[in-house]
Protein backbone atom coordinates (compact mmCIF):
# COMPACT_ATOMS: atom_id res chain seq x y z
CA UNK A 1 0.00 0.00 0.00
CA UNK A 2 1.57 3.45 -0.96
CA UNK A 3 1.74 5.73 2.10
CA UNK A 4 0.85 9.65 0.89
CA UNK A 5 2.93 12.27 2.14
CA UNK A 6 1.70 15.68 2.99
CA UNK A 7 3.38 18.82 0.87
CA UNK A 8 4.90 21.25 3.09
CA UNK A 9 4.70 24.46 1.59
CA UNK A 10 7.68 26.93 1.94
CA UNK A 11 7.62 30.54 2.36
CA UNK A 12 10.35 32.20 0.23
CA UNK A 13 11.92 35.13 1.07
CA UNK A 14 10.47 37.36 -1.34
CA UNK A 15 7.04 36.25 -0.18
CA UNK A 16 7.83 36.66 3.39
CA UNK A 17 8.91 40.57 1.77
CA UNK A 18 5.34 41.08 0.20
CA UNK A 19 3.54 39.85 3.50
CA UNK A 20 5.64 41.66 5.61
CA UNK A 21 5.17 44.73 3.37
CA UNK A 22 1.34 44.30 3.40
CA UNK A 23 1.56 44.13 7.36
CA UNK A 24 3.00 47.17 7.30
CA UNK A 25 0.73 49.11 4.90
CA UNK A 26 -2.47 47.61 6.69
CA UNK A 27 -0.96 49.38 9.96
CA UNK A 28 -0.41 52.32 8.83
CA UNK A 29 -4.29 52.75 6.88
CA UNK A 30 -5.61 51.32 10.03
CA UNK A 31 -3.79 54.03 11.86
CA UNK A 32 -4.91 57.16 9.83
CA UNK A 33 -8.45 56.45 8.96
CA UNK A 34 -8.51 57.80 12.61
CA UNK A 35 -7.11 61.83 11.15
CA UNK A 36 -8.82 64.34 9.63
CA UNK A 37 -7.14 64.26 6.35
CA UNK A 38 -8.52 60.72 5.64
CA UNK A 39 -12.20 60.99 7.17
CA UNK A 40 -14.70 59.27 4.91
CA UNK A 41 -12.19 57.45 2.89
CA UNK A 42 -12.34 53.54 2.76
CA UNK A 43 -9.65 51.00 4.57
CA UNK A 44 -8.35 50.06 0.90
CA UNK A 45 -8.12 53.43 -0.85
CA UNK A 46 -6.26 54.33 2.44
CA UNK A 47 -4.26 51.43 1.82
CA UNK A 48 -3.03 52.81 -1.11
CA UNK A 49 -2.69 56.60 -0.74
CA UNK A 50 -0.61 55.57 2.34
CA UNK A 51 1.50 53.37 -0.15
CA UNK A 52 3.29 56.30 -2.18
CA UNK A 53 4.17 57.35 1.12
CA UNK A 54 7.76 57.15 3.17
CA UNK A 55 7.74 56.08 7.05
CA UNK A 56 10.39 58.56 9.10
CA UNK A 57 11.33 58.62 12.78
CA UNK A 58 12.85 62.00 14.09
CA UNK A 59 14.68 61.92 17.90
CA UNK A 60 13.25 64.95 19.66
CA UNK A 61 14.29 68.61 18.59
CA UNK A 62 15.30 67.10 15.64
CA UNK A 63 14.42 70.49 12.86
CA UNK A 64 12.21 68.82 10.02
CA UNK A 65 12.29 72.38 7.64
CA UNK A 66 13.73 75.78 8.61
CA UNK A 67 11.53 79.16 8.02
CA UNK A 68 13.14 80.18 4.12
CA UNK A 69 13.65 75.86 2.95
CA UNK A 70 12.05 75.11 0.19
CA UNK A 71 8.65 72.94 0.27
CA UNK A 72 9.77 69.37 -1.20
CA UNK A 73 6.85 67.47 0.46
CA UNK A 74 4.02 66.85 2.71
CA UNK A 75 4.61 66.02 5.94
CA UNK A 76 1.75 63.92 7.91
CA UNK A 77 2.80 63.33 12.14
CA UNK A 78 1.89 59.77 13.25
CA UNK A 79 3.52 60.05 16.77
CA UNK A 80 5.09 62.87 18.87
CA UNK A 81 4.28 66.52 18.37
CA UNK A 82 6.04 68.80 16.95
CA UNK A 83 5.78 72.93 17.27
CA UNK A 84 5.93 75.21 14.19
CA UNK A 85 7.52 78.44 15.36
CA UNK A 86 8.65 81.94 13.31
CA UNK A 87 11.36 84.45 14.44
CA UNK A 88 10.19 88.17 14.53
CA UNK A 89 12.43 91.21 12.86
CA UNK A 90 13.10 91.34 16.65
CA UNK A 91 14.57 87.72 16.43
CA UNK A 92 12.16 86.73 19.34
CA UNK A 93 10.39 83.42 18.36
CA UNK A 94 6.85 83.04 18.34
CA UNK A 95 5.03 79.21 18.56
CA UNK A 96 2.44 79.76 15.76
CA UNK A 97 1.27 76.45 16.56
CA UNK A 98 1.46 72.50 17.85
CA UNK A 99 1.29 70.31 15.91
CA UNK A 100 0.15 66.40 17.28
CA UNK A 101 -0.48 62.95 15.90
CA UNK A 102 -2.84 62.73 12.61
CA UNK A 103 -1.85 66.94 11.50
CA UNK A 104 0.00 68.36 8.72
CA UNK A 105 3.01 69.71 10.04
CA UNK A 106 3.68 73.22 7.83
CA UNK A 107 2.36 73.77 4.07
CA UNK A 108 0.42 71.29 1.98
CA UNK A 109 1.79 72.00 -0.68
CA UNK A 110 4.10 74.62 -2.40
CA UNK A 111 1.22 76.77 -3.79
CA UNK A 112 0.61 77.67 0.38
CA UNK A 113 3.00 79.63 0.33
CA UNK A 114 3.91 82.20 -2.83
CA UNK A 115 7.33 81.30 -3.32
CA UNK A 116 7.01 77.83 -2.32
CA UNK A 117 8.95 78.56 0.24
CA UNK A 118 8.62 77.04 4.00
CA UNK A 119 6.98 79.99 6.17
CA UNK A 120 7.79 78.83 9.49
CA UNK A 121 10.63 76.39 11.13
CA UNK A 122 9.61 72.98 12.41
CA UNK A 123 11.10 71.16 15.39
CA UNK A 124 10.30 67.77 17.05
CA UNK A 125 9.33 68.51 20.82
CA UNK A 126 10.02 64.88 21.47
CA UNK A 127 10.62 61.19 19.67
CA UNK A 128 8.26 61.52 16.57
CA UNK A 129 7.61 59.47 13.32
CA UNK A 130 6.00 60.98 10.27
CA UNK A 131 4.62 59.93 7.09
CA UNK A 132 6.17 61.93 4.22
CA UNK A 133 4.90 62.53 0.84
CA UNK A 134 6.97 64.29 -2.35
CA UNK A 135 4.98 67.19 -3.18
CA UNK A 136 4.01 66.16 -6.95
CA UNK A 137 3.23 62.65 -5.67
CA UNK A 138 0.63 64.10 -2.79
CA UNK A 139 -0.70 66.28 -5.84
CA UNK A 140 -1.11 63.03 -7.93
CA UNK A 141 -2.79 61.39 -5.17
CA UNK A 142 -5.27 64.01 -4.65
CA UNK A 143 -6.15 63.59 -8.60
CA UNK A 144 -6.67 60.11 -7.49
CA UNK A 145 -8.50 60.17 -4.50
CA UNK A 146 -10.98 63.38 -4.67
CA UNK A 147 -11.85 62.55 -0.86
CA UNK A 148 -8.44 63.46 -0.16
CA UNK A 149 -8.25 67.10 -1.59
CA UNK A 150 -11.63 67.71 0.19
CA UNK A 151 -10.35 66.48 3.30
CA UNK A 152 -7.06 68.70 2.64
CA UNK A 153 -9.44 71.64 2.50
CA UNK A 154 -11.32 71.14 5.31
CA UNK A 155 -7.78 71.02 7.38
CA UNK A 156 -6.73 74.33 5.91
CA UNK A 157 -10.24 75.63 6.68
CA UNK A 158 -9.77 74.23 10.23
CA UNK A 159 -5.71 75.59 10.72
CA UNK A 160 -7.06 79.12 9.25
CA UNK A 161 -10.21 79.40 12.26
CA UNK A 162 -7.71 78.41 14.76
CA UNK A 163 -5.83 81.18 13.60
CA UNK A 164 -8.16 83.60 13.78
CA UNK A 165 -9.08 82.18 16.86
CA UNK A 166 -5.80 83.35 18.57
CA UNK A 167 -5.65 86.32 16.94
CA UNK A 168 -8.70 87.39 18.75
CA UNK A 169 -7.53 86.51 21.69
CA UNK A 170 -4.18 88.21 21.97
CA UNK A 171 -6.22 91.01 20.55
CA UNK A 172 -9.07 91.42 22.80
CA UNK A 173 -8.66 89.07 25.94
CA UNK A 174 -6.12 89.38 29.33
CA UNK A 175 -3.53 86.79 29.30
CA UNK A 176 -5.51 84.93 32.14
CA UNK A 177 -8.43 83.42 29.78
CA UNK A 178 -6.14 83.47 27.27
CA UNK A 179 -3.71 80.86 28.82
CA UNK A 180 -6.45 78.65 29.94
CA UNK A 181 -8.07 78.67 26.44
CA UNK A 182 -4.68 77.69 25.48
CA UNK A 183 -4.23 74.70 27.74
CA UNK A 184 -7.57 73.47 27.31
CA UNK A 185 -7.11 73.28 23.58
CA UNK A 186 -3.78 71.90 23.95
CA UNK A 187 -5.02 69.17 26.22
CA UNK A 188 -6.76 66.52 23.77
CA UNK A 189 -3.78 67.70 20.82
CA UNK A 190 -0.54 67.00 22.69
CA UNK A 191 -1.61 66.01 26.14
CA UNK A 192 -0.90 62.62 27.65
CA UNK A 193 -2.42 60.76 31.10
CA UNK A 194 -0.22 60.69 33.75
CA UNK A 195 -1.14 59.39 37.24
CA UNK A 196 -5.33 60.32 36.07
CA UNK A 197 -4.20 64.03 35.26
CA UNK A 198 -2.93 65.31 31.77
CA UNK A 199 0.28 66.67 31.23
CA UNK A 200 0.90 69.04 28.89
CA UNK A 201 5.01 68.47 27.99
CA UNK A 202 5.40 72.94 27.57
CA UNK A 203 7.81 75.25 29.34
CA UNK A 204 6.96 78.46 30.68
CA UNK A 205 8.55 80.02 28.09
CA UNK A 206 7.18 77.78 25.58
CA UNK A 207 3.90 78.78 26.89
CA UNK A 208 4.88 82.74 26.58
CA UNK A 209 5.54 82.41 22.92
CA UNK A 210 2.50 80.23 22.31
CA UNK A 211 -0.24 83.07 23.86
CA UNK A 212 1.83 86.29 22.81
CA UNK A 213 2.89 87.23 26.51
CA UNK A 214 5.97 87.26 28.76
CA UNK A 215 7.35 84.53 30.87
CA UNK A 216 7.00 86.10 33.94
CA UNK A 217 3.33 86.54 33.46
CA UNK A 218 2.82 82.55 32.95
CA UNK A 219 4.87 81.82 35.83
CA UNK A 220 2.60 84.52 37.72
CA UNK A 221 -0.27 82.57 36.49
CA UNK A 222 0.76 79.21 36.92
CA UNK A 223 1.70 79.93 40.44
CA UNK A 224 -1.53 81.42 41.30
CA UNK A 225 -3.49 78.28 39.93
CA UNK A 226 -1.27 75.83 41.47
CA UNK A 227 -2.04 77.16 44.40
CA UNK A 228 -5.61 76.48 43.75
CA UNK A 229 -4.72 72.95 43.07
CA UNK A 230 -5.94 73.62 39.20
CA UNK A 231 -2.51 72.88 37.54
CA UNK A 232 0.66 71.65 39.11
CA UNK A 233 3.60 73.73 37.50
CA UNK A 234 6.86 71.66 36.76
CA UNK A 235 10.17 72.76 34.82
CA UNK A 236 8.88 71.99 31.14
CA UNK A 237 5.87 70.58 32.02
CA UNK A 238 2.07 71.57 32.90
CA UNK A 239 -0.16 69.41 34.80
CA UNK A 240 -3.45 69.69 34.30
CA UNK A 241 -5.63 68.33 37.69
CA UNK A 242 -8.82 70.35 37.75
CA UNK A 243 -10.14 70.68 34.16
CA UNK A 244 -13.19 72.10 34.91
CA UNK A 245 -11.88 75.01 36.86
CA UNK A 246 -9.45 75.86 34.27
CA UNK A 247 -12.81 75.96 31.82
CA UNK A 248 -14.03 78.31 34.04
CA UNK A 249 -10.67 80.48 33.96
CA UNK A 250 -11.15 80.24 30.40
CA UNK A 251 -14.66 81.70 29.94
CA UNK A 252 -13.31 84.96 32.58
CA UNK A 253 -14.19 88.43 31.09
C-alpha cells in the first residue's frame, strides 16, 4: 500500500517581503483612517494613498524644515508633536502652533505659500515618526483620491479658524483666559495621562511664545493656579488636575 505524504509548503523570502510589506501598509491605513485628512475614505483606498508614502522617525528637537527651505513634500505626524515656530524682525520666536499625531506639520503643498517657500521652522518637541509625501506625488494622489483634496481643505479651513481664533484673543482678551483657552485646547492635541491628570510636555517660556505674553506673566499665572490645586507647574511641564476650573478660567471676562 503506498503511504501519501503531505506537501509542506515553503515561504520564500520574497514572499515573506510582500507579507511583511502588506503588514505594514495595513498598519499604517488602520492608523490614519482615525485623522482628519482621511475621514470618509475607505480601509483600501487608504491602503493605497498611504502606499506612495515614506515612514520617518525623528529623535526629539530634531528640525524637520527651517523658516526660508524650500517645500519638497508633505509632511503627515503619526507620533510625537512637533511645534511650528517663526522668528520676529526682533529675532524673538513666536510658537504659531502645535502640531500632534494625525496633522500636517507646515504647508500642503508649495502653492501655500507664494514662493514655495517654507513659512515657518519645524522642530520635534520629542521622539516623533511621520509619514512623508513628495509634493508632486501628494498632488497626484489628490487627482486620485478626490476625498483626499476635500479632506485637505477642510484642514486648511480648520488651521485658518484656529488662527483667527488666537488672533482674537491676543487682541481682545487678558492673558488669564487666554492661557487657559490655550491649555484646554492643547489638552486633547498634545496632552498625555499621567497618574489620572494630563500633562501638557510645555515650558513656561514655551507657553509665553505660544499666547503672545511674557514669561513672567505665565509663571505669575501658573503659580496662582497651582495654588488652587488647578494645575501643578513643573520645569517643562504643565499638569493639568482640575479641568473644569481651568474651563471656568477660560470663559473669565
Amino acid at each position: 500500500m503506498q503511504q501519501g505524504f503531505a506537501v509542506k509548503e515553503h515561504t520564500t523570502p520574497a514572499r515573506a517581503q510582500t507579507s511583511a510589506l502588506t503588514d505594514v501598509m495595513n498598519r499604517r491605513a488602520a492608523l490614519v483612517q482615525g485623522f482628519a485628512l482621511f475621514a470618509g475614505i475607505p480601509t483600501a483606498d487608504c491602503a493605497k494613498i498611504v502606499a506612495t508614502a515614506q515612514e520617518r522617525h525623528f529623535a526629539r528637537r530634531h528640525t524637520i524644515f527651517f523658516e526660508g527651505d524650500p517645500i519638497r513634500s508633505v509632511v503627515l505626524l503619526l507620533s510625537g508633536c512637533v511645534k511650528v515656530t517663526q522668528f520676529g524682525a526682533n529675532g524673538h520666536e513666536v510658537i504659531l502652533r502645535l502640531t500632534g499625531p494625525g496633522e500636517i506639520v507646515g504647508a500642503l503643498c508649495a502653492s501655500v505659500c507664494t514662493k514655495g517657500d517654507h513659512c515657518s521652522t519645524a522642530r520635534t518637541m520629542e521622539s516623533s515618526s511621520v509619514l512623508t509625501w513628495d509634493s508632486a506625488q501628494f498632488e497626484a494622489v489628490c487627482e486620485r483620491f478626490p476625498m483626499l483634496r476635500r479632506n485637505t481643505a477642510r484642514v486648511l479651513e480648520q488651521r485658518l479658524h484656529d488662527l483667527e481664533e488666537r488672533f482674537r484673543e491676543i487682541s481682545t482678551e487678558k492673558v488669564s483666559p487666554r492661557l487657559s483657552s490655550q491649555l484646554v485646547r492643547l489638552m486633547p492635541q498634545v496632552g498625555k495621562r499621567n497618574n489620572g491628570h494630563v500633562e501638557i510636555a510645555l515650558s513656561r517660556q514655551e507657553l509665553a511664545q505660544l499666547t503672545g505674553t511674557t514669561l513672567f506673566t505665565v509663571s505669575r499665572l501658573l503659580c496662582q493656579w497651582e495654588q488652587r490645586g488647578i494645575v501643578a507647574a513643573r520645569r517643562e511641564a504643565v499638569l493639568v488636575r482640575d479641568l473644569p476650573a481651568l474651563v471656568e478660567l477660560s470663559q473669565q471676562e
